[in-house]
N, C-alpha and C. Protein backbone atom coordinates (compact mmCIF):
# COMPACT_ATOMS: atom_id res chain seq x y z
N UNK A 1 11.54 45.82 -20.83
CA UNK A 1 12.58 44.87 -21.15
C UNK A 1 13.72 44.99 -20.14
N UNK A 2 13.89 46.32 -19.91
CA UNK A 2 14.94 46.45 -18.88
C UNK A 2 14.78 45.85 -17.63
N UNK A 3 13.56 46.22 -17.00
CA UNK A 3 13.20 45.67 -16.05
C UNK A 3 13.08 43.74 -15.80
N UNK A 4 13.22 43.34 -16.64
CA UNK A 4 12.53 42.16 -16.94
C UNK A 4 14.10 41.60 -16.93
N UNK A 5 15.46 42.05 -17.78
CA UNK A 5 16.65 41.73 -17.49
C UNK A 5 17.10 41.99 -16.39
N UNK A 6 16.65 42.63 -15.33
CA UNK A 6 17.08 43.26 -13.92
C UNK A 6 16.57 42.04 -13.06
N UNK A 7 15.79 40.74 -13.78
CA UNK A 7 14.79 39.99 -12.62
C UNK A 7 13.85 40.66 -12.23
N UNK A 8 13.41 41.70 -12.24
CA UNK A 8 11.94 42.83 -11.92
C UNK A 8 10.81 42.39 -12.60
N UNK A 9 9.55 41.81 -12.23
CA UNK A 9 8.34 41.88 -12.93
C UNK A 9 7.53 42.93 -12.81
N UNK A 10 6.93 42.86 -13.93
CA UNK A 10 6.24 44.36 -14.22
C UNK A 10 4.66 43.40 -14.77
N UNK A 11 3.83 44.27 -14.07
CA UNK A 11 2.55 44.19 -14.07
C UNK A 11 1.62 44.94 -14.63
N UNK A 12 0.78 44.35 -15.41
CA UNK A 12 0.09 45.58 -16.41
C UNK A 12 -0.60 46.25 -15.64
N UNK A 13 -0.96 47.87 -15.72
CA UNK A 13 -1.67 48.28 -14.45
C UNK A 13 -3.29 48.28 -14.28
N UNK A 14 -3.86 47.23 -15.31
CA UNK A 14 -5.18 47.32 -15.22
C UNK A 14 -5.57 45.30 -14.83
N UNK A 15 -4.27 44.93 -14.19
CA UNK A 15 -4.36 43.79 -13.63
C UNK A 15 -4.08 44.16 -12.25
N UNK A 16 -2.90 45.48 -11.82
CA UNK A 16 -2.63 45.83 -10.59
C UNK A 16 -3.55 46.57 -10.31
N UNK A 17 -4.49 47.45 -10.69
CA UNK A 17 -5.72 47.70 -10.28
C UNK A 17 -6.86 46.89 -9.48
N UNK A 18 -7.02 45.53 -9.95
CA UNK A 18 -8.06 44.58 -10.46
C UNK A 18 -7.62 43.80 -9.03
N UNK A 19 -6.43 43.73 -8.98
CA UNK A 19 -5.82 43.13 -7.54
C UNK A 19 -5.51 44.04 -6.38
N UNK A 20 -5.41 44.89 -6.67
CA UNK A 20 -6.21 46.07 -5.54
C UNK A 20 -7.23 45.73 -5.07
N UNK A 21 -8.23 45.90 -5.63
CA UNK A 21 -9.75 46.14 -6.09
C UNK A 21 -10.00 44.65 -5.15
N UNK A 22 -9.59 43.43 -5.17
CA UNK A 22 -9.99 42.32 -4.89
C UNK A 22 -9.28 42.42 -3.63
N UNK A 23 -8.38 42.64 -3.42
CA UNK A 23 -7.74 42.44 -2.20
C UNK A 23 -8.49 43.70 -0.62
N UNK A 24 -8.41 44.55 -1.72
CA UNK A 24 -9.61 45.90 -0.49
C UNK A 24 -11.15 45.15 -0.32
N UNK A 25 -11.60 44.80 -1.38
CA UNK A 25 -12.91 44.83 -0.91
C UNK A 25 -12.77 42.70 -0.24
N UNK A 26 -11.70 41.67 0.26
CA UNK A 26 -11.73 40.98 0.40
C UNK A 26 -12.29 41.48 2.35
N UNK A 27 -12.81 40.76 2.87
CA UNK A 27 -13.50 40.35 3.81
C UNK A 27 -13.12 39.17 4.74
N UNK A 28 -12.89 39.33 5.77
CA UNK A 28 -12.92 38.13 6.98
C UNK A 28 -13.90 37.43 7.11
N UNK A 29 -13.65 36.08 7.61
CA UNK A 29 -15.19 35.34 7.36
C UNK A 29 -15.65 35.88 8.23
N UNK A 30 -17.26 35.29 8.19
CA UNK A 30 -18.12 35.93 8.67
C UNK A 30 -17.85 35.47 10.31
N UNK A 31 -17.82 36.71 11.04
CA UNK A 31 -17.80 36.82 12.63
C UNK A 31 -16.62 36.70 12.98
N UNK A 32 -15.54 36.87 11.89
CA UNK A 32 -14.27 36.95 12.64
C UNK A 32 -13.58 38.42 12.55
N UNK A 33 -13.15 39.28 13.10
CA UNK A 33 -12.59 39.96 13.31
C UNK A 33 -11.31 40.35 12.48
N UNK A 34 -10.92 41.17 11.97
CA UNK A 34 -9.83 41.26 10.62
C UNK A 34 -8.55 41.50 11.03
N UNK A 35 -8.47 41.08 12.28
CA UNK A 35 -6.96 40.72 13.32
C UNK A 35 -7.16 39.40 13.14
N UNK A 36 -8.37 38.49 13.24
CA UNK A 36 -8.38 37.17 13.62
C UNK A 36 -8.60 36.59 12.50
N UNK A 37 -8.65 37.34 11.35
CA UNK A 37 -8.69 36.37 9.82
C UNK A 37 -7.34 35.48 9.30
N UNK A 38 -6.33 36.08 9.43
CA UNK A 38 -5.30 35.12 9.39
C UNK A 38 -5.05 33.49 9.86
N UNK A 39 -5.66 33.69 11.12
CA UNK A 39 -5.50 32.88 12.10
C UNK A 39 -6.58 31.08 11.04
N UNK A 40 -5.77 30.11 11.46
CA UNK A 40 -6.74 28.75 10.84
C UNK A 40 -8.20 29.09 12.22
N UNK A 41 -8.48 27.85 11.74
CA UNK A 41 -10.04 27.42 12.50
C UNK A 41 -9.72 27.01 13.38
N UNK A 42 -7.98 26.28 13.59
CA UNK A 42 -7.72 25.49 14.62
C UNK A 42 -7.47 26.44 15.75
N UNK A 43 -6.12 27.40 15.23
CA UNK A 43 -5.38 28.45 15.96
C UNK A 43 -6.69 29.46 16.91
N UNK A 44 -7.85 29.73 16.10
CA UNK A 44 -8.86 30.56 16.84
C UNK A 44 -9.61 29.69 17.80
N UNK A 45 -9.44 28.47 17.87
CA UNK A 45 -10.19 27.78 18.90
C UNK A 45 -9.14 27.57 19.94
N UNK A 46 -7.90 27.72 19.53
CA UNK A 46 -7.10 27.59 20.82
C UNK A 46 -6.87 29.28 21.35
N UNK A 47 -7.50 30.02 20.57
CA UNK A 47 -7.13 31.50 21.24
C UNK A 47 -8.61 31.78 22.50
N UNK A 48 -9.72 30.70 21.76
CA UNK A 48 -10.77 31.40 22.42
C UNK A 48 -10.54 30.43 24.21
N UNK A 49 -9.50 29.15 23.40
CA UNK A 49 -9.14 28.50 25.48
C UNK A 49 -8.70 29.13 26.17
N UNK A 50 -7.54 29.62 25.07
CA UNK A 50 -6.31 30.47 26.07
C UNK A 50 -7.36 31.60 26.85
N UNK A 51 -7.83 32.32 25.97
CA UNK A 51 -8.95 33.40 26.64
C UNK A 51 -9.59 33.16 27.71
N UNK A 52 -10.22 32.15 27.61
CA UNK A 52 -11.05 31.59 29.37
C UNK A 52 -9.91 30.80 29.56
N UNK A 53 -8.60 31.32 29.84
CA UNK A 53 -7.15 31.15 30.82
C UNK A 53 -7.10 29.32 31.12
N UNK A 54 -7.18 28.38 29.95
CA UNK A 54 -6.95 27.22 30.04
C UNK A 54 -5.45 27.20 29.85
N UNK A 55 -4.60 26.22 30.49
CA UNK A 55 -3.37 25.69 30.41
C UNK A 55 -2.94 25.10 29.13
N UNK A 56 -1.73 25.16 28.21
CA UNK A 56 -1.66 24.19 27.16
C UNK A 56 -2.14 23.24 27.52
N UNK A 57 -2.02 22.24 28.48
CA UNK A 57 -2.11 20.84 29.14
C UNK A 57 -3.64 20.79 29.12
N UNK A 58 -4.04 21.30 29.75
CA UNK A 58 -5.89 21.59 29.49
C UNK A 58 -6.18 21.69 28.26
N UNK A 59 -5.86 22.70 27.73
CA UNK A 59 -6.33 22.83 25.90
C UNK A 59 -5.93 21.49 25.26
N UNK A 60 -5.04 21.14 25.62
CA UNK A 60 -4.52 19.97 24.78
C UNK A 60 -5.58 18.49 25.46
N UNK A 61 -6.02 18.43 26.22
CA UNK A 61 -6.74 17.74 27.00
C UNK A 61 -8.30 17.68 26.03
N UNK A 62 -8.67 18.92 25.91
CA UNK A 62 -9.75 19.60 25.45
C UNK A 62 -10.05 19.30 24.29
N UNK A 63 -8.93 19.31 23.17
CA UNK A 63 -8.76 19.24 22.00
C UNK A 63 -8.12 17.87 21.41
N UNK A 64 -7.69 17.43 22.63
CA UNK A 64 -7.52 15.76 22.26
C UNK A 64 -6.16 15.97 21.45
N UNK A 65 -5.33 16.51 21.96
CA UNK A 65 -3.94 16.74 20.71
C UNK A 65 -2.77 17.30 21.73
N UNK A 66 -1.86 16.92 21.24
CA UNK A 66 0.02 16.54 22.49
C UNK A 66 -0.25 17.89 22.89
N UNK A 67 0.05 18.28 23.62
CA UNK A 67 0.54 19.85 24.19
C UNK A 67 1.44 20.14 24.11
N UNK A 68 2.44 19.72 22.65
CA UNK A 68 3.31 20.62 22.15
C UNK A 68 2.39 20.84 20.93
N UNK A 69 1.49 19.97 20.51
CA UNK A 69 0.82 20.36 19.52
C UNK A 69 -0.28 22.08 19.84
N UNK A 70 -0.08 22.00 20.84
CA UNK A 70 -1.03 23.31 21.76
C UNK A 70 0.19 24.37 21.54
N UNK A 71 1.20 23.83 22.20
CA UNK A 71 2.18 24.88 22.26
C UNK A 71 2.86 25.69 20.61
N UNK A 72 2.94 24.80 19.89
CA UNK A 72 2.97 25.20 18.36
C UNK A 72 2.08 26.18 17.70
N UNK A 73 0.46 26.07 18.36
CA UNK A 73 -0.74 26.43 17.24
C UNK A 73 -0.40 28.11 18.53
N UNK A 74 -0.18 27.82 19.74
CA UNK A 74 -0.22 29.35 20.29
C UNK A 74 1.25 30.10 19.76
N UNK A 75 2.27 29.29 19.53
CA UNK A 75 3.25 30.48 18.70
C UNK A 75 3.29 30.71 17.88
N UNK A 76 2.33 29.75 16.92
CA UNK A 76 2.00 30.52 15.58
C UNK A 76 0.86 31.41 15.47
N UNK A 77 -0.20 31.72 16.48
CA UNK A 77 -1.01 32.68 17.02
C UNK A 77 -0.45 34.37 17.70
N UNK A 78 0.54 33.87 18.11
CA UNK A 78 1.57 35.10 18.67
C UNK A 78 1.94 35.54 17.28
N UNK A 79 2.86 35.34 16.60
CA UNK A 79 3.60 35.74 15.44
C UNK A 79 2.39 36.22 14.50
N UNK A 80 1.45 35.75 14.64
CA UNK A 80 0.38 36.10 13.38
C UNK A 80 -0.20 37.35 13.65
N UNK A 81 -0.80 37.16 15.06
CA UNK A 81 -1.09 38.67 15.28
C UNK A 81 0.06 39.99 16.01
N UNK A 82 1.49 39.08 15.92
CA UNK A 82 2.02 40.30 15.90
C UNK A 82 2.63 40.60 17.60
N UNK A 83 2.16 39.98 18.55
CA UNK A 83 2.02 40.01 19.84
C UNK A 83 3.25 39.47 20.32
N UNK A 84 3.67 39.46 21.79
CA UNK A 84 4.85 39.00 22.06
C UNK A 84 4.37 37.91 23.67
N UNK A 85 3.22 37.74 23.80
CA UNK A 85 2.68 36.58 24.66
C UNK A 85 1.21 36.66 24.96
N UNK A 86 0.88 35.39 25.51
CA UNK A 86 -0.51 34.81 25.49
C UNK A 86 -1.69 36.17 25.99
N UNK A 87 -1.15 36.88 27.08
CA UNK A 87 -1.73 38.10 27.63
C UNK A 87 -1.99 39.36 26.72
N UNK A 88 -1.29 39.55 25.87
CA UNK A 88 -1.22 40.46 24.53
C UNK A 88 -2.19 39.62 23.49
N UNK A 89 -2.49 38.71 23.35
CA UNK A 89 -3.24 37.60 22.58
C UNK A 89 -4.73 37.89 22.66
N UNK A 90 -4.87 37.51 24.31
CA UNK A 90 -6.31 37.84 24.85
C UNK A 90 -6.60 39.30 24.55
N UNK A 91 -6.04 40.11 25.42
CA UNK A 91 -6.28 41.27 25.52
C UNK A 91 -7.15 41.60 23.94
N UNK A 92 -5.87 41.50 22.92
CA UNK A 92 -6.38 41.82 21.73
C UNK A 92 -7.57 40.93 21.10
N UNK A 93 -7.97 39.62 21.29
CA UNK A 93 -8.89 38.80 21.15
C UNK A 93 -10.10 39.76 21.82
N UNK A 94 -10.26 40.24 23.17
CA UNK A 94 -11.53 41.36 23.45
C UNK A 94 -11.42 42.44 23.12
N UNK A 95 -10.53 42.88 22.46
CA UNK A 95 -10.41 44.56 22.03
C UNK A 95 -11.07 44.74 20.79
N UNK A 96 -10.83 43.22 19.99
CA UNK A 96 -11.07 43.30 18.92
C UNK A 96 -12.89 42.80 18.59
N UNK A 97 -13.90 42.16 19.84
CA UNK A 97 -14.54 41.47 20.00
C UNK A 97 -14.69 40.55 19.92
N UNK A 98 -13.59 39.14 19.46
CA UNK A 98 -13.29 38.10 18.98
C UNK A 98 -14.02 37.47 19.98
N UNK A 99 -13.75 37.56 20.93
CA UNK A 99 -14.10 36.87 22.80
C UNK A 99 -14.91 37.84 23.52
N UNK A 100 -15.68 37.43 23.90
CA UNK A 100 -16.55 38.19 25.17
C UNK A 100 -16.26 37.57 26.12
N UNK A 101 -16.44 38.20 27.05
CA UNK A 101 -16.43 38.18 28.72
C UNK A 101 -18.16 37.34 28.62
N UNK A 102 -17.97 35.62 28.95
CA UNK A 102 -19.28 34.90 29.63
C UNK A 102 -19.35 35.50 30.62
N UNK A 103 -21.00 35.00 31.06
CA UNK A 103 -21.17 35.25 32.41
C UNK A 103 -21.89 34.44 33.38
């Protein structure tokens, strides 16, 4: 009750268990990498351009969409994984196996 007059919610602990439980054993889709699960369907197709070193202007070319619309989906790709530019992006896109090196 106290808690509940403080604005504090309180959770029964065999629901905070249960959401544990769901949240640990939750999974990245399949073949994505659990750095790259956050990311939409859109944002990972513009990480895998940026990766083979396409230009917004190119990606946006590519993808048929403004290249601020390019420029938007890569800073919300930065912030998601945490990174502070496109080179930190990649890097971590092959560290993580997201991207291979074609050949």
């Amino acid at each position: 009750m106290r808690a509940a007059a403080h604005g504090d919610a309180l959770i029964e602990p065999s629901i905070t268990r249960r959401l544990v439980e769901q949240f640990a054993a939750a999974e990245a889709p399949p073949g994505v990498p659990g750095a790259m699960a956050g990311l939409t369907d859109r944002e990972r197709e513009v990480l895998r351009l940026v990766a083979r070193g396409l230009s917004n202007a190119e990606i946006a070319a590519e993808m048929t969409v403004a290249a601020t619309t390019v420029k938007t989906h890569v800073a919300r790709i930065l912030a998601k994984l945490g990174v502070r530019d496109r080179v930190q992006a990649v890097v971590l896109a092959y560290e993580t196996g997201f991207v291979t090196r074609s050949r």
